[in-house]
Protein backbone atom coordinates (compact mmCIF):
# COMPACT_ATOMS: atom_id res chain seq x y z
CA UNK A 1 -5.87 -34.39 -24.92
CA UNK A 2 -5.77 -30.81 -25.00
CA UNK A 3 -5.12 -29.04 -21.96
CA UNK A 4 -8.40 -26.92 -21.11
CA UNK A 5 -9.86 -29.16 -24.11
CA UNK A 6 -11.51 -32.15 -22.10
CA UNK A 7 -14.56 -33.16 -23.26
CA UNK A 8 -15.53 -33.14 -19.65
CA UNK A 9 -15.76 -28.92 -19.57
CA UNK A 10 -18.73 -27.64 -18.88
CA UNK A 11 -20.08 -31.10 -18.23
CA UNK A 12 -18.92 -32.66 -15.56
CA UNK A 13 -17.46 -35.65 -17.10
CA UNK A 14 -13.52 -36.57 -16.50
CA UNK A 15 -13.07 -39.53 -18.62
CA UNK A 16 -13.81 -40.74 -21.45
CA UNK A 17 -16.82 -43.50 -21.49
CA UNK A 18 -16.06 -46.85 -23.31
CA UNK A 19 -18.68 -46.32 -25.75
CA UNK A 20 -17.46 -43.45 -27.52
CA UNK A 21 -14.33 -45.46 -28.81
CA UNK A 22 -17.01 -48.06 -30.50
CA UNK A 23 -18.49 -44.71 -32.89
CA UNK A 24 -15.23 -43.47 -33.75
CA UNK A 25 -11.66 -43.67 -33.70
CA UNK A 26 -10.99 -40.46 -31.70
CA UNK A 27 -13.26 -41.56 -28.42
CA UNK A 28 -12.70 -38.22 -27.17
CA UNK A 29 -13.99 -36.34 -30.05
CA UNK A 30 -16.85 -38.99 -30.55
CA UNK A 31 -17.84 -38.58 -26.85
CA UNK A 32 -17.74 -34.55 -27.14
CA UNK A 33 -20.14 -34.88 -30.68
CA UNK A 34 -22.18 -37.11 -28.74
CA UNK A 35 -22.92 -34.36 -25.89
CA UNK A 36 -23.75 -31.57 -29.11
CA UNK A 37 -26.27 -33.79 -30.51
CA UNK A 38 -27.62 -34.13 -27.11
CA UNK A 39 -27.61 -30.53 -26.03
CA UNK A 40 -31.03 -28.24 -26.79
CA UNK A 41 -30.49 -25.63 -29.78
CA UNK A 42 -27.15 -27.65 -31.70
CA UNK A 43 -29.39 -27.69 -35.20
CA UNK A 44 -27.99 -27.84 -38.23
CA UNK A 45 -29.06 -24.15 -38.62
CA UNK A 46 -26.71 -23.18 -35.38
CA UNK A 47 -23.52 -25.06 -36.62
CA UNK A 48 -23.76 -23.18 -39.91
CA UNK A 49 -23.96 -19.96 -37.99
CA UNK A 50 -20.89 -20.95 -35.76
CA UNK A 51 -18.78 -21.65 -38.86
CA UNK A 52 -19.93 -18.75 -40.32
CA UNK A 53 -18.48 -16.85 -37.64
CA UNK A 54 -15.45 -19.04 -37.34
CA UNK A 55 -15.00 -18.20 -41.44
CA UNK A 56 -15.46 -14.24 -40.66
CA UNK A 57 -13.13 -14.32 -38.24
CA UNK A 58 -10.33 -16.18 -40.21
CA UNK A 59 -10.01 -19.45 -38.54
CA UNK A 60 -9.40 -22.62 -40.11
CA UNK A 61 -12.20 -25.19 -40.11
CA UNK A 62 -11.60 -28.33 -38.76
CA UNK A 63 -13.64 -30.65 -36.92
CA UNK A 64 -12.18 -29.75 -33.50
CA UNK A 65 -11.94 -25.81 -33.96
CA UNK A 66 -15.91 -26.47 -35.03
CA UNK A 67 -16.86 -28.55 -32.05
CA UNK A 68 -14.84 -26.66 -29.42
CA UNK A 69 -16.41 -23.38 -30.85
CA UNK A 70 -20.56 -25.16 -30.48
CA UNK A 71 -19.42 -26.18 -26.78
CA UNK A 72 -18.57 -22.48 -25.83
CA UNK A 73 -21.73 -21.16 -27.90
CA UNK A 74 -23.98 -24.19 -25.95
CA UNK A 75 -22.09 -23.29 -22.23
CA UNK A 76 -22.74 -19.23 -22.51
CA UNK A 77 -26.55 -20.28 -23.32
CA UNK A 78 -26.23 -22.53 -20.54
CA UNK A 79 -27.55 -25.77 -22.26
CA UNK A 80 -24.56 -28.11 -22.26
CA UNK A 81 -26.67 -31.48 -22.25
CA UNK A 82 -25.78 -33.39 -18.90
CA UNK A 83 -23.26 -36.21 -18.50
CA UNK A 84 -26.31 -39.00 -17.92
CA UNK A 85 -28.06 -37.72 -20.94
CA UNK A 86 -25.22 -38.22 -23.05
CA UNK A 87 -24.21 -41.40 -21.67
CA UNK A 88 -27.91 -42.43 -22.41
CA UNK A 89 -27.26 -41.76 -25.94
CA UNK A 90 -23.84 -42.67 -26.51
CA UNK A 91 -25.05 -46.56 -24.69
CA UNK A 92 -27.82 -46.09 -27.43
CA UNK A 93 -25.80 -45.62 -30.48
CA UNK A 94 -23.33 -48.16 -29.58
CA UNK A 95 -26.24 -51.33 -28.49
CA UNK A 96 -27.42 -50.17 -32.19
CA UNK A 97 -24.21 -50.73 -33.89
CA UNK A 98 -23.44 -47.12 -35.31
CA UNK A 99 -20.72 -45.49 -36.52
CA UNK A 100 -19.92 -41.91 -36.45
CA UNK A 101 -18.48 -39.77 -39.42
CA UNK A 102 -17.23 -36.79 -39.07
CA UNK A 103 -16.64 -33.62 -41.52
CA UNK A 104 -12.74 -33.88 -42.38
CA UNK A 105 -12.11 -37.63 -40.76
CA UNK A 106 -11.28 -40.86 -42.70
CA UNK A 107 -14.62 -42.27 -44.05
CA UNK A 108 -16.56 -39.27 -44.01
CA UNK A 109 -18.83 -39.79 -47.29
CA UNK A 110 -16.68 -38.15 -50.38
CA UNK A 111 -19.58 -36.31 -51.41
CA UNK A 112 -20.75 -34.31 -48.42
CA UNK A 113 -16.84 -33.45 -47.96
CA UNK A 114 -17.30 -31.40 -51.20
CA UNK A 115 -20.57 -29.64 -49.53
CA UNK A 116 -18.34 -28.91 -45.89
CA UNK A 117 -18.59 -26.70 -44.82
CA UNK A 118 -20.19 -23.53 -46.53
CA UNK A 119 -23.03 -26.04 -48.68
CA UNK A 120 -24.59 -27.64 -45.32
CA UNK A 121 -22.87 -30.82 -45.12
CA UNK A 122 -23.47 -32.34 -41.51
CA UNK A 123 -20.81 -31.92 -39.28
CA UNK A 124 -21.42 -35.42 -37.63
CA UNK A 125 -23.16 -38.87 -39.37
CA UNK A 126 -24.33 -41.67 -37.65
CA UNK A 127 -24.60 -44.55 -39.51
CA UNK A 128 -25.90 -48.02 -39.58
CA UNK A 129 -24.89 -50.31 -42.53
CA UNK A 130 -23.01 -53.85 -43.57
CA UNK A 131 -19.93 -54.19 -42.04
CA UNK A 132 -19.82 -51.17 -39.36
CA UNK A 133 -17.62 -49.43 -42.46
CA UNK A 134 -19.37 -46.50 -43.66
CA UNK A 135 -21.24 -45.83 -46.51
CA UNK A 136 -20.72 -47.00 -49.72
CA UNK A 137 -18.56 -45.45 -51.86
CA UNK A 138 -18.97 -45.27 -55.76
CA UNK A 139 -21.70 -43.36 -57.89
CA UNK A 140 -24.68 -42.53 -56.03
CA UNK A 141 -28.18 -40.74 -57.54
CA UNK A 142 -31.09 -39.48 -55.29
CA UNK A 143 -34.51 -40.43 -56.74
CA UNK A 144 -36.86 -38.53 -54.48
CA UNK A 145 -40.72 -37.94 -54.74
CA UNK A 146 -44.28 -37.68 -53.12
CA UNK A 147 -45.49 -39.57 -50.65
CA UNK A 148 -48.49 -40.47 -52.33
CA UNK A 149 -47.52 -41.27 -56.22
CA UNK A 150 -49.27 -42.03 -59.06
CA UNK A 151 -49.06 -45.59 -59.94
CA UNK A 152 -47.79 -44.48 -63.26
CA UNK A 153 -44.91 -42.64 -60.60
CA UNK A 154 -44.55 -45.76 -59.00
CA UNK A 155 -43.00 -47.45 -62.43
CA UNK A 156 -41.23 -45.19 -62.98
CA UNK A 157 -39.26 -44.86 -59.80
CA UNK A 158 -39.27 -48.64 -59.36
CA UNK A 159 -37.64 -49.14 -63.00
CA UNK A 160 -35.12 -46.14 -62.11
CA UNK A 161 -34.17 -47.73 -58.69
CA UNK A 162 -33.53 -51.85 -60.38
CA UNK A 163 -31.68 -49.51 -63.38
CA UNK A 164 -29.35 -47.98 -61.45
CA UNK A 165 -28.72 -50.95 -59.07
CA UNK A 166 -28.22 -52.93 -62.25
CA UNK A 167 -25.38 -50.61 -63.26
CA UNK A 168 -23.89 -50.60 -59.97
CA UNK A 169 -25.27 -47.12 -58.88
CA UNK A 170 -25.70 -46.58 -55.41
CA UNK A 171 -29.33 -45.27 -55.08
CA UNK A 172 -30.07 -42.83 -52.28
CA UNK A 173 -33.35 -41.50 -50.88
CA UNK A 174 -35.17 -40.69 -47.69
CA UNK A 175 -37.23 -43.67 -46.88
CA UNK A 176 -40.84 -41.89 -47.06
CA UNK A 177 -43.63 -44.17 -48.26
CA UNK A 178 -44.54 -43.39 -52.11
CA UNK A 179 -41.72 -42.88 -54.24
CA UNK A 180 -38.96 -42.89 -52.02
CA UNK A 181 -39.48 -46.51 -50.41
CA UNK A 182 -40.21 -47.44 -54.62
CA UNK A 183 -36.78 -46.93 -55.32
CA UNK A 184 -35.27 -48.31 -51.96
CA UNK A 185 -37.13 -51.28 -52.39
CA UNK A 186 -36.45 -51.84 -56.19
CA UNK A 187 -32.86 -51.16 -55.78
CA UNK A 188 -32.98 -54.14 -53.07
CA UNK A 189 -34.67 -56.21 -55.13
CA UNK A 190 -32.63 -56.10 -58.10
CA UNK A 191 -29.49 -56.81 -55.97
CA UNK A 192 -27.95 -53.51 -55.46
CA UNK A 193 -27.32 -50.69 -53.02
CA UNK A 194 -28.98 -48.61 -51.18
CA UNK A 195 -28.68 -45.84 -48.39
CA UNK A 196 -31.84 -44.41 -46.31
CA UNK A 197 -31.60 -40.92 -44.62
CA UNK A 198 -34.16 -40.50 -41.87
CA UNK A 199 -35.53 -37.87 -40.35
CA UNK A 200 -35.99 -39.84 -36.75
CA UNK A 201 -32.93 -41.67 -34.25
CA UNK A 202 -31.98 -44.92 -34.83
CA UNK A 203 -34.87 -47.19 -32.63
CA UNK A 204 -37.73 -45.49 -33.87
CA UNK A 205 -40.24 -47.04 -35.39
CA UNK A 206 -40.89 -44.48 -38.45
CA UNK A 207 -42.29 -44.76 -41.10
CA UNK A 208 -44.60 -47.02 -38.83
CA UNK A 209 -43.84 -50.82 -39.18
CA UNK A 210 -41.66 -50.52 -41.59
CA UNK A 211 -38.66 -52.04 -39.72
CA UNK A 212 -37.97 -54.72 -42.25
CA UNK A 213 -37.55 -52.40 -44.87
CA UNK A 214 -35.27 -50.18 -42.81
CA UNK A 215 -32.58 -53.66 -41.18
CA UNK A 216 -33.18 -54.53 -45.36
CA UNK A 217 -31.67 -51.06 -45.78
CA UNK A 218 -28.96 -51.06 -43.19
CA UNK A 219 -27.52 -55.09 -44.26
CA UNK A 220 -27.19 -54.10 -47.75
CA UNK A 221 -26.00 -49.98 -48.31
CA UNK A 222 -26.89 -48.22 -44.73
CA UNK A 223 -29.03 -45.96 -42.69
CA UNK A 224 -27.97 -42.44 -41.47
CA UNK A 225 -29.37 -39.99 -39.52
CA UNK A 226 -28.28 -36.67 -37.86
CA UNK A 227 -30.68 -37.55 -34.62
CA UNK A 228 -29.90 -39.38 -31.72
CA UNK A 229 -31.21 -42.72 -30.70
CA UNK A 230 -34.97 -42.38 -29.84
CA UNK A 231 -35.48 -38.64 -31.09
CA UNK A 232 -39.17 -39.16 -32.77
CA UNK A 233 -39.64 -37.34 -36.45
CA UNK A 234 -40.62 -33.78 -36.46
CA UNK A 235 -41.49 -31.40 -38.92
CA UNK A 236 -38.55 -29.42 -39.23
CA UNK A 237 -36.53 -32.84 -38.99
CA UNK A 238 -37.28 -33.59 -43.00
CA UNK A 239 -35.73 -30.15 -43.92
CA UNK A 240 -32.54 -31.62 -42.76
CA UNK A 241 -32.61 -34.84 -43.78
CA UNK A 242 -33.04 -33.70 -47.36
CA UNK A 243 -29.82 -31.54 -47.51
CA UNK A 244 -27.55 -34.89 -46.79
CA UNK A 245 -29.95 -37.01 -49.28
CA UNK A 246 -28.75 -34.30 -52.14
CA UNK A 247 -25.54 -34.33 -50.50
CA UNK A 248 -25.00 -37.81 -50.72
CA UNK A 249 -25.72 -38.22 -54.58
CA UNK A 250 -24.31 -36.60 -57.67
CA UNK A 251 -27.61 -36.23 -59.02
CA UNK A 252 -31.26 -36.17 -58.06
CA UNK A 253 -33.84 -36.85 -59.82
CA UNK A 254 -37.89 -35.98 -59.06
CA UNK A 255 -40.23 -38.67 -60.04
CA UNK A 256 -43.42 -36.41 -58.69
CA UNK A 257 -44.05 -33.66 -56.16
CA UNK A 258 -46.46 -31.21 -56.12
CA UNK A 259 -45.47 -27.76 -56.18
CA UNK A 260 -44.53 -27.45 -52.32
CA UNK A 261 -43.04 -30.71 -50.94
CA UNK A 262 -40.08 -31.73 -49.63
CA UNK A 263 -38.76 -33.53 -53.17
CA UNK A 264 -38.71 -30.53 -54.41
CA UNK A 265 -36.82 -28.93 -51.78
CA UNK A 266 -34.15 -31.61 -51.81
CA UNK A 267 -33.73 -30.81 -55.76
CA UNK A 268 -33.40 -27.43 -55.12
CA UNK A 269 -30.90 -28.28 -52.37
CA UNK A 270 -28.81 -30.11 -54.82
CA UNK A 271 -28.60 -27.45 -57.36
CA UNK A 272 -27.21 -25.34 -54.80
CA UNK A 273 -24.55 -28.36 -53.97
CA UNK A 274 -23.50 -28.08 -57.47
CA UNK A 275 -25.47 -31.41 -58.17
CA UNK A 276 -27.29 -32.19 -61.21
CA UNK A 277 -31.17 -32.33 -61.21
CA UNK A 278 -33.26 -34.00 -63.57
CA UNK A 279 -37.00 -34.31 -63.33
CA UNK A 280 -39.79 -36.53 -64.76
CA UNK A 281 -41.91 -34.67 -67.04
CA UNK A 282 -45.92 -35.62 -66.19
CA UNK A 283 -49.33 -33.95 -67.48
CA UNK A 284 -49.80 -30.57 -66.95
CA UNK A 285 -53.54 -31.57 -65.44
CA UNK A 286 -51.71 -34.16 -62.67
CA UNK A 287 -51.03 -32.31 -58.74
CA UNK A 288 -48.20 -34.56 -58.93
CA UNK A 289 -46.38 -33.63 -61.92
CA UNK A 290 -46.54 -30.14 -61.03
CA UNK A 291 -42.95 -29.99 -58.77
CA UNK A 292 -41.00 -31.67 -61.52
CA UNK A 293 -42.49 -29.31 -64.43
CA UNK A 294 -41.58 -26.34 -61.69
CA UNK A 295 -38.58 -27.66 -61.52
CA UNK A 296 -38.10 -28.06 -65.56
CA UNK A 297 -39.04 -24.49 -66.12
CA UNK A 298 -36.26 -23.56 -63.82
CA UNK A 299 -33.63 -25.21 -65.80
CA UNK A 300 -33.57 -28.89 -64.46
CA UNK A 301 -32.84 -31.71 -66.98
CA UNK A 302 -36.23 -33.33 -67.97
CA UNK A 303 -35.76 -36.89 -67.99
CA UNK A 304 -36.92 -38.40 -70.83
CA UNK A 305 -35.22 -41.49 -71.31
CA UNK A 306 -34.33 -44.11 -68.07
CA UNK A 307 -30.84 -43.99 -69.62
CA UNK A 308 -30.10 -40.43 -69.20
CA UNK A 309 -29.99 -40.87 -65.76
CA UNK A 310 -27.12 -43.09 -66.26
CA UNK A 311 -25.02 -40.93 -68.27
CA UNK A 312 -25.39 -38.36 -65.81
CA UNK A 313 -24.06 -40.78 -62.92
CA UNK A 314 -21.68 -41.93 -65.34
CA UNK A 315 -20.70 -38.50 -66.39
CA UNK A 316 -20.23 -37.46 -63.00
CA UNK A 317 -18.19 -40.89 -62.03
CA UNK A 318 -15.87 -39.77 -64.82
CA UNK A 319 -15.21 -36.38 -63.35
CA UNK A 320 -14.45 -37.75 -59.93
CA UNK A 321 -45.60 -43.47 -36.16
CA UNK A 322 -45.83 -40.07 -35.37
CA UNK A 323 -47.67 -37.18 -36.99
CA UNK A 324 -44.48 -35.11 -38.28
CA UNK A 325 -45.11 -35.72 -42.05
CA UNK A 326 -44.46 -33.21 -44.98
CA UNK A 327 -47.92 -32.17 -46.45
CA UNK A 328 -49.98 -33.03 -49.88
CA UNK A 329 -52.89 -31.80 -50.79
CA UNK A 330 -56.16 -33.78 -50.26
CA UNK A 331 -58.63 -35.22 -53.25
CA UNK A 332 -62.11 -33.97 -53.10
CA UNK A 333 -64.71 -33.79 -50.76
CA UNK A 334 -67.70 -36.19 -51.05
CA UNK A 335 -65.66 -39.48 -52.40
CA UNK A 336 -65.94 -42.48 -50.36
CA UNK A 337 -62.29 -43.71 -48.29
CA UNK A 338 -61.42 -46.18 -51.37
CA UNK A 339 -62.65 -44.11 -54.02
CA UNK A 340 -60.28 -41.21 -52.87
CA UNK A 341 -57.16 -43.53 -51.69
CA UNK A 342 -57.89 -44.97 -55.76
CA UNK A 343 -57.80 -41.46 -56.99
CA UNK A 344 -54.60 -40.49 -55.38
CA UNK A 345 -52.16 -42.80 -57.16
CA UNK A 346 -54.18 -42.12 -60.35
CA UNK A 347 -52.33 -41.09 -63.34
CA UNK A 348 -52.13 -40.23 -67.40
CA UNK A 349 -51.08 -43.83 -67.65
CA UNK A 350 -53.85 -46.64 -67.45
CA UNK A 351 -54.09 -48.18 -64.78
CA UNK A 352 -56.23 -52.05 -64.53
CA UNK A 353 -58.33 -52.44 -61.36
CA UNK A 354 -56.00 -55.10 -60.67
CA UNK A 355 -52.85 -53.52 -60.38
CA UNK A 356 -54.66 -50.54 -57.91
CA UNK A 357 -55.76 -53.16 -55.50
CA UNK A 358 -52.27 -54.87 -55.22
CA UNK A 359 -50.83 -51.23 -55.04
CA UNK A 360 -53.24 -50.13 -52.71
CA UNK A 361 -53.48 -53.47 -50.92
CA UNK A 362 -57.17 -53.64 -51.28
CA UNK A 363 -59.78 -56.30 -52.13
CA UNK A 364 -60.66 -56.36 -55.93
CA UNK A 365 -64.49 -55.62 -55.20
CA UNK A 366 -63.67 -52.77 -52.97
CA UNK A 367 -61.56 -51.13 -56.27
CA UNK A 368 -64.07 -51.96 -58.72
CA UNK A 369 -67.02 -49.57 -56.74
CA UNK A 370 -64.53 -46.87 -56.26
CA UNK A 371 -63.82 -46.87 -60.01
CA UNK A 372 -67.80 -46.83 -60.45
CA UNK A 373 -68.07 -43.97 -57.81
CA UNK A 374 -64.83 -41.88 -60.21
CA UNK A 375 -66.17 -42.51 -63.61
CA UNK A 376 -69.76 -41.31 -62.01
CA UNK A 377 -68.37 -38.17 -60.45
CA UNK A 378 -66.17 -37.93 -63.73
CA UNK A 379 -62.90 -37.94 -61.63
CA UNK A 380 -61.66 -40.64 -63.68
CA UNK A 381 -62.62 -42.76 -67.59
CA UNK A 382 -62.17 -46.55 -67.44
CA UNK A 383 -60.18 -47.51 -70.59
CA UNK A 384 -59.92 -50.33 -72.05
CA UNK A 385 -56.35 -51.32 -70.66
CA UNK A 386 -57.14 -49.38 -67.21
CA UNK A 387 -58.46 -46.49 -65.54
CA UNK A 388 -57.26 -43.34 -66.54
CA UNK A 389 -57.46 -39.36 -64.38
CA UNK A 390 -59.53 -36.83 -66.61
CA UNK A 391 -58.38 -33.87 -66.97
């Protein structure tokens, strides 16, 4: 250690607790992350500001220059968390089995090391996956989207999440239900990898009962998050969370988003990561399609083809319950609770009565009289192989 460098400065704490060598290799360092991600005001937005200064002034970034620079900032604001609070936390990511990574240390994810530090790459990781090793290496692609897709969106993300899987490609998203969970839980299913970035601590129950999904997750590609044990999803939590999802792939693609959501802002993230973007072309009279033609007109790939996705990974390889939840817009006034839950995953694509009440987990009778109520209102035409949005 250091002299004058003790993680203890500022915080009353002279040794260094037994946990901290259980996140990391450097306990020290671990323990002294630990208290930043702890302490009021450390946000992603502040580190970038420290460094920023640290660049301006000519110092070298490293991990230890960063975090001894945040613990002055934090002690002249006077909000060094307290030693119990961080020993709370520290107990708490140990008894959940994480890991720490950190910006510039062995097993720090490859990617993010080529957004540290100017393109927002976290500083510190904590992660939760098979092994207690990390996260998995090898080519990775973000396949992001609304939380309330189209069941013609649906398809599409679930064949893009058992493609990639199939072809070894680690597939990366933010676990939001919709499009995101899709592709998580297609990539499971067809025997392949996948990595989760939440916006909440490890031990909270968000998205709401979907624990299953989430140990699922963790036992075969991992969970990370930026928060501490127990810190509940805000708003402002997703914003981050979406820089490392970009940061964590070489490309992201956009199944659907409408034109302000946070798929879109992870896309635009990742063209400012140097990442590639593609985006799923939809019908210029669907909410949802409306991001990913956005993001078309602004020069992202369209994706017209499943396979193009893989020559961009491959491509790319070859080179080297709370109420925080990110908005959509709501379907018409007047329409009964099943008739507007039908009408949200509607599409251009036909979709059979059947299929909406397994995806909307439903009873069949229930879907049939919302289709009536549509194709009265003229929200929707019943097709012969489904029902269909009008225009």
């Amino acid at each position: 250690m250091r002299a004058g460098h003790g993680w203890g400065r500022g915080g009353g704490v002279v040794s260094v607790p037994g946990w901290a060598g259980q996140l990391a290799d450097d306990g020290e360092l671990a323990a002294r992350v630990v208290r930043l991600a702890a302490t009021p005001g450390v946000s992603p937005e502040r580190v970038r500001a420290v460094i920023a200064a640290l660049l301006e002034a000519g110092c070298e970034i490293d991990v230890e220059v960063v975090v001894e620079a945040l613990e002055a900032d934090a002690c002249r604001r006077g909000k060094l968390a307290a030693p119990a609070v961080v020993e709370r936390a520290g107990r708490a990511l140990a008894a959940a089995g994480a890991v720490m990574l950190l910006a510039g240390r062995p097993g720090y994810p490859r990617r993010l090391a080529d957004a540290w530090p100017e393109l927002g790459a976290p500083l510190w990781l904590f992660v939760r996956s098979a092994g207690r090793c990390g996260l998995p290496e090898g080519p990775a692609v973000a396949v992001v989207g609304t939380r309330q897709p189209t069941l013609d969106g649906r398809r599409t993300a679930a064949d893009l999440g058992q493609l990639l899987a199939r072809h070894g490609v680690v597939v990366v998203s933010g676990l939001a239900r919709g499009i995101d969970q899709t592709a998580h839980r297609a990539a499971l299913d067809a025997g392949g990898l996948t990595v989760a970035v939440l916006g909440a601590g490890f031990g909270v129950d968000y998205p709401y009962r979907d624990g299953p999904l989430r140990e699922r997750i963790a036992a075969c590609g991992g969970l990370a998050t930026e928060l501490l044990p127990g810190v509940a999803p805000r708003p402002h939590h997703f914003p981050w969370r979406n820089r490392i999802v970009s940061g964590l792939a070489d490309a992201t693609v956009v199944v659907e988003g409408r034109s302000r959501s946070g798929a879109l802002q992870t896309a635009r993230l990742a063209a400012a990561q140097g990442r590639d973007v593609l985006a799923v072309p939809g019908s210029l009279n669907q909410p949802t399609s409306r991001g990913p033609l956005d993001l078309i007109r602004d020069g992202a790939q369209p994706l017209c083809r499943l396979e193009d996705v893989l020559e961009v990974a491959g491509l790319r390889l070859a080179r080297g319950a709370t109420g925080a939840v990110e908005s959509d817009t709501q379907p018409p006034g007047g329409l009964s609770g099943s008739a507007s839950a039908v009408l949200q995953v509607l599409g251009t694509a036909p979709a059979p009565p059947g299929e909406l009440a397994a995806a909307l987990d439903r009873p069949i009778g229930e879907i049939l009289a919302a289709v009536a109520e549509l194709t009265t209102r003229g929200l929707a035409v019943s097709t012969p192989r489904g029902l269909i949005i009008t225009g």
